[in-house]
Protein backbone atom coordinates (compact mmCIF):
# COMPACT_ATOMS: atom_id res chain seq x y z
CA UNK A 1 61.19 -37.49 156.89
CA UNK A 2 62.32 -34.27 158.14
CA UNK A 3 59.88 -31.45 159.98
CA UNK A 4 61.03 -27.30 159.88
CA UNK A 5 62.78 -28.06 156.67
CA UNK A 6 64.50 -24.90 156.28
CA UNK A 7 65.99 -25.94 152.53
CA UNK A 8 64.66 -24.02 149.64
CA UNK A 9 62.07 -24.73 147.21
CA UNK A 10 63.98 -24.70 143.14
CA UNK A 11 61.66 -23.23 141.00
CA UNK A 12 63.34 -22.93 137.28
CA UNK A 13 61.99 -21.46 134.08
CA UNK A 14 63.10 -20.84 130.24
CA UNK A 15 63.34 -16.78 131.28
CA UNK A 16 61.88 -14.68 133.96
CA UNK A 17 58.28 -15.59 133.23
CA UNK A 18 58.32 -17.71 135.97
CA UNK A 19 58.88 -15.74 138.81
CA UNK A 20 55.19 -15.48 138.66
CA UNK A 21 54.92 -18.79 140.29
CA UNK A 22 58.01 -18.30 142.86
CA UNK A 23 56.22 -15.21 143.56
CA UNK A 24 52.66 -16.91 144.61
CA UNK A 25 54.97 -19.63 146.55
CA UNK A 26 56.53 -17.04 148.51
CA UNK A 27 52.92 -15.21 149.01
CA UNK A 28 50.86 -18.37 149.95
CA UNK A 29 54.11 -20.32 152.22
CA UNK A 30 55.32 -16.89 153.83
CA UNK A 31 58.16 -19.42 155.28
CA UNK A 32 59.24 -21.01 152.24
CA UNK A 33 62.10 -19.65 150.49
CA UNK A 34 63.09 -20.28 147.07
CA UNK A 35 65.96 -20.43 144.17
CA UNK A 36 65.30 -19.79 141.00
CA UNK A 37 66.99 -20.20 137.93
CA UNK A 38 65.88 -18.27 134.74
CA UNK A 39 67.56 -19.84 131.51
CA UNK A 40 67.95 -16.55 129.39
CA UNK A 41 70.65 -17.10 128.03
CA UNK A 42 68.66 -20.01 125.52
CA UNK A 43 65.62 -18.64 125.93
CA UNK A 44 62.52 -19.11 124.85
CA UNK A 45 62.18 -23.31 125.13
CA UNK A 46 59.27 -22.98 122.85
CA UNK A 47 61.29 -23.71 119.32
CA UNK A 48 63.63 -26.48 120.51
CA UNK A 49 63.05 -29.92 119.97
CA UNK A 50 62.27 -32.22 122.95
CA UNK A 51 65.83 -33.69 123.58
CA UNK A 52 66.97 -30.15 123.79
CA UNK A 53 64.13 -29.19 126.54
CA UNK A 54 64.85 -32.73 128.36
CA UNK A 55 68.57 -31.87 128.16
CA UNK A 56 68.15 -28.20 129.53
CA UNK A 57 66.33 -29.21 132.13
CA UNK A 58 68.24 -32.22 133.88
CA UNK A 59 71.27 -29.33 133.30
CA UNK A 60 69.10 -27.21 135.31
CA UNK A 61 68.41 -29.66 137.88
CA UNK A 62 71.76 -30.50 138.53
CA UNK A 63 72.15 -26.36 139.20
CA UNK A 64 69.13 -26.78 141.59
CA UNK A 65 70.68 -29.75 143.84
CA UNK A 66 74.02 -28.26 144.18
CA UNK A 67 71.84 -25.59 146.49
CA UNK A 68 69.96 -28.30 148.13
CA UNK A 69 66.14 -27.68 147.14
CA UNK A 70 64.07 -29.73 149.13
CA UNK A 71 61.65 -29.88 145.96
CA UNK A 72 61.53 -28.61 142.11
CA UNK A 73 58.62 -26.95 140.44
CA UNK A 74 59.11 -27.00 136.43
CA UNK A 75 57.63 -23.21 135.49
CA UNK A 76 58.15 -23.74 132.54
CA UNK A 77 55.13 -25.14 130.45
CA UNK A 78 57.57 -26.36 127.62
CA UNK A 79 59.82 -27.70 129.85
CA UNK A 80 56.97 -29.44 131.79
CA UNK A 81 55.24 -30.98 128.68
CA UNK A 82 58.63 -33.26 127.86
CA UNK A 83 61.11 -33.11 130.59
CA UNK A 84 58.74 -34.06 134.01
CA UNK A 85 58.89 -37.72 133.67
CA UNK A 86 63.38 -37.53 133.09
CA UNK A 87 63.42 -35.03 135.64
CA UNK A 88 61.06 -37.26 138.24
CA UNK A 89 63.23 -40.22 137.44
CA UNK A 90 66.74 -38.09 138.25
CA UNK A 91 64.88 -36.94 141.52
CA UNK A 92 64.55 -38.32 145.06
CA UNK A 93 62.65 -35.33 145.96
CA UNK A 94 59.38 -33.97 144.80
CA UNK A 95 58.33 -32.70 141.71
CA UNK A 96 55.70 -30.81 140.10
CA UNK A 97 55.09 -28.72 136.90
CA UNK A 98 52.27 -26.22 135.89
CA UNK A 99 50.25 -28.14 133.68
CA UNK A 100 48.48 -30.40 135.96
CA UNK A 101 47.45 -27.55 138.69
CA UNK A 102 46.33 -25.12 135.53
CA UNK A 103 43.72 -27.86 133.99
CA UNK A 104 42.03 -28.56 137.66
CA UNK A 105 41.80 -25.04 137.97
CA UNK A 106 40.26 -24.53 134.45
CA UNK A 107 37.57 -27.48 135.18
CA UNK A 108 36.59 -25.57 138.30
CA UNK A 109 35.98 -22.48 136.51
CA UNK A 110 34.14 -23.33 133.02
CA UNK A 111 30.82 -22.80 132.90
CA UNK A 112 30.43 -24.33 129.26
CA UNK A 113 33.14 -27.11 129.09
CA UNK A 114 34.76 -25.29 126.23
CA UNK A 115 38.25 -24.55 127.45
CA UNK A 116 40.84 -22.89 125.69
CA UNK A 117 44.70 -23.14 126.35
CA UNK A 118 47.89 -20.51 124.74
CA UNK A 119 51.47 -21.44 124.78
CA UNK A 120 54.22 -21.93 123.19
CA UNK A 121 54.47 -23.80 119.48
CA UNK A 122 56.18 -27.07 121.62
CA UNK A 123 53.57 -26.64 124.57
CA UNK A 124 50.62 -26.63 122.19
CA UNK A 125 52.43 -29.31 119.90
CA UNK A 126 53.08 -31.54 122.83
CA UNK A 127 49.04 -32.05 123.26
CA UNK A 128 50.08 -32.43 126.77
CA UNK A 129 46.76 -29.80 128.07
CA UNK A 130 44.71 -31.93 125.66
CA UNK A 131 45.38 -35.73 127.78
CA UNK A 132 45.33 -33.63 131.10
CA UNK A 133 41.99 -32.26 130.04
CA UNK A 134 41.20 -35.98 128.78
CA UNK A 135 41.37 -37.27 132.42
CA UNK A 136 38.34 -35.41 133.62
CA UNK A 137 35.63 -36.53 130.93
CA UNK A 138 34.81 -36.51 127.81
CA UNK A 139 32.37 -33.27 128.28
CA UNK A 140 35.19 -30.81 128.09
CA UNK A 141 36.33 -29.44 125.00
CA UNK A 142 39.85 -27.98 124.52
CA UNK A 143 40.82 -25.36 122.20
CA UNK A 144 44.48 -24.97 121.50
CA UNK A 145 46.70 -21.76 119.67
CA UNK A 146 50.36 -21.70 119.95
CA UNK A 147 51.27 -18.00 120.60
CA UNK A 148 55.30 -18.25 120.01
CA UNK A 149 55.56 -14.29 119.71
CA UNK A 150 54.40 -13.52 122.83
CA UNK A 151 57.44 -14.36 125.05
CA UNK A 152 59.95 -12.36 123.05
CA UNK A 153 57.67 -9.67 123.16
CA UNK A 154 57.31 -9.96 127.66
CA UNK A 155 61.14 -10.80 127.33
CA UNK A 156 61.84 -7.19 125.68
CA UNK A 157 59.28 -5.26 127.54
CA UNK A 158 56.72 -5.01 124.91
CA UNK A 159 53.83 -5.70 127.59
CA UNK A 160 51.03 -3.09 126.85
CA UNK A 161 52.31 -2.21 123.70
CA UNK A 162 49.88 -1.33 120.18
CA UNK A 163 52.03 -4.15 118.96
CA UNK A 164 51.59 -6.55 121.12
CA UNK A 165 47.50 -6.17 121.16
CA UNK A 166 48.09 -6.82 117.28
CA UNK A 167 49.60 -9.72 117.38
CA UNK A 168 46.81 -10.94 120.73
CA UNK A 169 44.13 -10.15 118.69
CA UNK A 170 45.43 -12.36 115.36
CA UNK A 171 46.32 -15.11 117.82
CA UNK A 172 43.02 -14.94 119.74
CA UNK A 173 40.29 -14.54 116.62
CA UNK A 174 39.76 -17.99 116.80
CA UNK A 175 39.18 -18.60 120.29
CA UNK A 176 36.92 -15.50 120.43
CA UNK A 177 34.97 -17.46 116.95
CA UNK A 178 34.35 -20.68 119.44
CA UNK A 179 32.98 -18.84 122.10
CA UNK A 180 35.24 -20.18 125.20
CA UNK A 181 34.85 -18.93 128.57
CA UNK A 182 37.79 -20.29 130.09
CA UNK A 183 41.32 -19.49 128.93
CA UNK A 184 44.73 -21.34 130.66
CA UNK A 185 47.83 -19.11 130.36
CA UNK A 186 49.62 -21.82 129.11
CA UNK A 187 53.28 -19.99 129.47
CA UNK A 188 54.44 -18.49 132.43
CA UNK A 189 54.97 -15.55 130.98
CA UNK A 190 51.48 -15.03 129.67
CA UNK A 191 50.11 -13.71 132.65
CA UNK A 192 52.58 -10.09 132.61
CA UNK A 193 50.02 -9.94 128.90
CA UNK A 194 46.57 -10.41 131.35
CA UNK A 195 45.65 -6.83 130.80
CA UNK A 196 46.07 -7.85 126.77
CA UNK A 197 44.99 -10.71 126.43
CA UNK A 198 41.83 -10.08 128.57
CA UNK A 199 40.78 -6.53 126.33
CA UNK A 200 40.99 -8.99 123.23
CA UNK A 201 40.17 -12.46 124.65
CA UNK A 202 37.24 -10.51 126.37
CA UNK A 203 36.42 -9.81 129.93
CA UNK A 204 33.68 -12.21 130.62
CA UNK A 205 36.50 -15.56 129.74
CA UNK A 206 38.10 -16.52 132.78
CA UNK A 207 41.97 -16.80 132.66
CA UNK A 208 44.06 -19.25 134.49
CA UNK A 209 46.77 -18.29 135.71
CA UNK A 210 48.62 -21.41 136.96
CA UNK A 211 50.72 -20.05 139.40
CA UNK A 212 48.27 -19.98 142.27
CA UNK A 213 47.32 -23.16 141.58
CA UNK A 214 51.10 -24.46 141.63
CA UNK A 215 51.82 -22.42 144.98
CA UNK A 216 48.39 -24.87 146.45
CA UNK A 217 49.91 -28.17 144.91
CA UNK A 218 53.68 -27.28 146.17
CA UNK A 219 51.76 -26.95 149.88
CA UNK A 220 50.65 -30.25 149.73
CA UNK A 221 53.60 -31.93 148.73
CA UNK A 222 55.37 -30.15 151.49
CA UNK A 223 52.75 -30.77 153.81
CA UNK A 224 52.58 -34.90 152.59
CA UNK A 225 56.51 -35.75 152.48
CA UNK A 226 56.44 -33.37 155.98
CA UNK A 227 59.24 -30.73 154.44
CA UNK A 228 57.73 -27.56 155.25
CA UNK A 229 59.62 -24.83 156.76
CA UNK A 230 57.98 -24.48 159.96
CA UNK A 231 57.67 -21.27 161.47
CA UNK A 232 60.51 -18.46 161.23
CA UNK A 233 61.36 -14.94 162.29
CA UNK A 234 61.64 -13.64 158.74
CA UNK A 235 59.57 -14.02 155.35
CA UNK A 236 60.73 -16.05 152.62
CA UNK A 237 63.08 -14.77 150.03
CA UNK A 238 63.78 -15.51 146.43
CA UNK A 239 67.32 -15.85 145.50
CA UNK A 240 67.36 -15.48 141.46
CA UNK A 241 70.30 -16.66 139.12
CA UNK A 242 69.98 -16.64 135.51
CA UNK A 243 72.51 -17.60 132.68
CA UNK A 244 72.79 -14.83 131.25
CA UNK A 245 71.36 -10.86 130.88
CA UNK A 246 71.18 -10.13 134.81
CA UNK A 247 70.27 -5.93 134.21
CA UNK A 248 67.35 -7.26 131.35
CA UNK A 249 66.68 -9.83 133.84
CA UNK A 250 66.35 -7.46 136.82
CA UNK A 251 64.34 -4.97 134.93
CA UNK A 252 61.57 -7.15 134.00
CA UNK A 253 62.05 -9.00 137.36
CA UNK A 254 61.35 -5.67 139.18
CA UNK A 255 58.13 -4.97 137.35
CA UNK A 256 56.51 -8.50 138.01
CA UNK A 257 57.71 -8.33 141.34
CA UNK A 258 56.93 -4.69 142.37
CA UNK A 259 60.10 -4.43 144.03
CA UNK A 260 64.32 -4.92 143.20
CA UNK A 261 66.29 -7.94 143.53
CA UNK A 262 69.28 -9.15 143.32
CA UNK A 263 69.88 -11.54 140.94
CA UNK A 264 73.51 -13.55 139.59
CA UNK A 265 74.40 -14.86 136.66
CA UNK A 266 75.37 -18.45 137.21
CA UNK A 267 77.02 -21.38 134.95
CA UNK A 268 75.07 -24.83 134.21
């Protein structure tokens, strides 16, 4: 077991969606730095069958090792509802994915036990929210929609967009009709539509955005298998390859982030 493990942290996702949850793991572990791997050039995961997802993803895995990670993080909630168990069983290192971390922090939050969940058509198709949900009683009620337009529409830019609201507000009627309170952003791209989905979800419905919770479950495997970074003279940095589209990549990258990066495309 080593101590001031200075190795990265591999944090992978369909697209670029999921440098929302490298970016909370560099915010709440300063120390920590991380690779990331954005699959763009198949993206989105969400209309692929589950072989394909599994197969993606223990492709991307083998990417992740050849740089070392210390641990993976599946940011993808497609690729975490099929491909966690294959990619556990390929790993001697820890593993986590979104979904888990996103339903605890949805049970803290509800007022009502009516809980509602967006994602992609395989996310919401997988029912894996609904048996997470199942493990903490029977007095919480999950409401599912499958929004498959929305990452396309994050993926070229459309993020505040008369469009995009549209299509929100045809997704959403129903969850608005059940009167939730609680909402998981069950994609991590979902959370670049908060401002969106929020105006049509309405304000008073809490939305869960996984990523902090993921950046607070990646601390404590760190801190349990003792592989944190230890202290350093510099912050943590996020080294980004993608397999394809590096300027689209970039682009969106630099709005989520606030700030430019370098980023390289990279074969699987």
């Amino acid at each position: 077991m080593k101590k001031n493990d200075k190795r990265p942290i591999g944090v992978f996702d369909s697209g670029v969606g999921g440098l929302t949850v490298a970016r909370s793991i560099v915010k709440h572990l300063p120390n920590e730095d991380v690779v990331y791997f954005g699959d763009t050039a198949r993206v989105p995961y969400g209309n692929k069958s589950k072989a394909t997802i599994i197969r993606f993803s223990l492709e991307i895995l083998r990417f992740l090792k050849r740089h070392d990670v210390k641990m993976v993080v599946v940011a993808c909630n497609t690729a975490s509802s099929f491909s966690l168990p294959a990619i556990k069983k390929a790993c001697s290192i820890p593993v986590t994915g979104v979904i888990g971390p996103g339903v605890r922090e949805a049970v803290g939050l509800t007022r009502s036990g009516r809980i509602g969940v967006i994602g992609t058509t395989s996310t919401i198709q997988s029912c894996s929210y609904g048996r997470e949900l199942a493990r903490h009683g029977a007095k919480y009620r999950l409401f599912a929609q499958g929004c498959p337009l929305f990452v396309p529409l994050v993926e070229n830019g459309f993020i505040d967009d008369p469009i995009t609201y549209e299509i929100a507000g045809r997704y959403l009627k129903d969850m608005r009709a059940v009167g939730i309170d609680t909402l998981i952003l069950g994609c991590t791209h979902y959370p670049l539509l908060k401002g969106v989905i929020s105006d049509v979800i309405g304000h008073y419905v809490n939305l869960v955005d996984s990523s902090f919770a993921v950046a607070r479950e990646v601390k404590g495997l760190l801190d349990k298998h003792g592989l944190g970074a230890g202290k350093r003279q510099r912050r943590g940095k996020i080294k980004c390859f993608v397999s394809d589209d590096t300027a689209g990549f970039r682009r969106l990258a630099g709005v989520m982030l606030g700030s430019s990066i370098h980023v390289r495309k990279a074969a699987i």
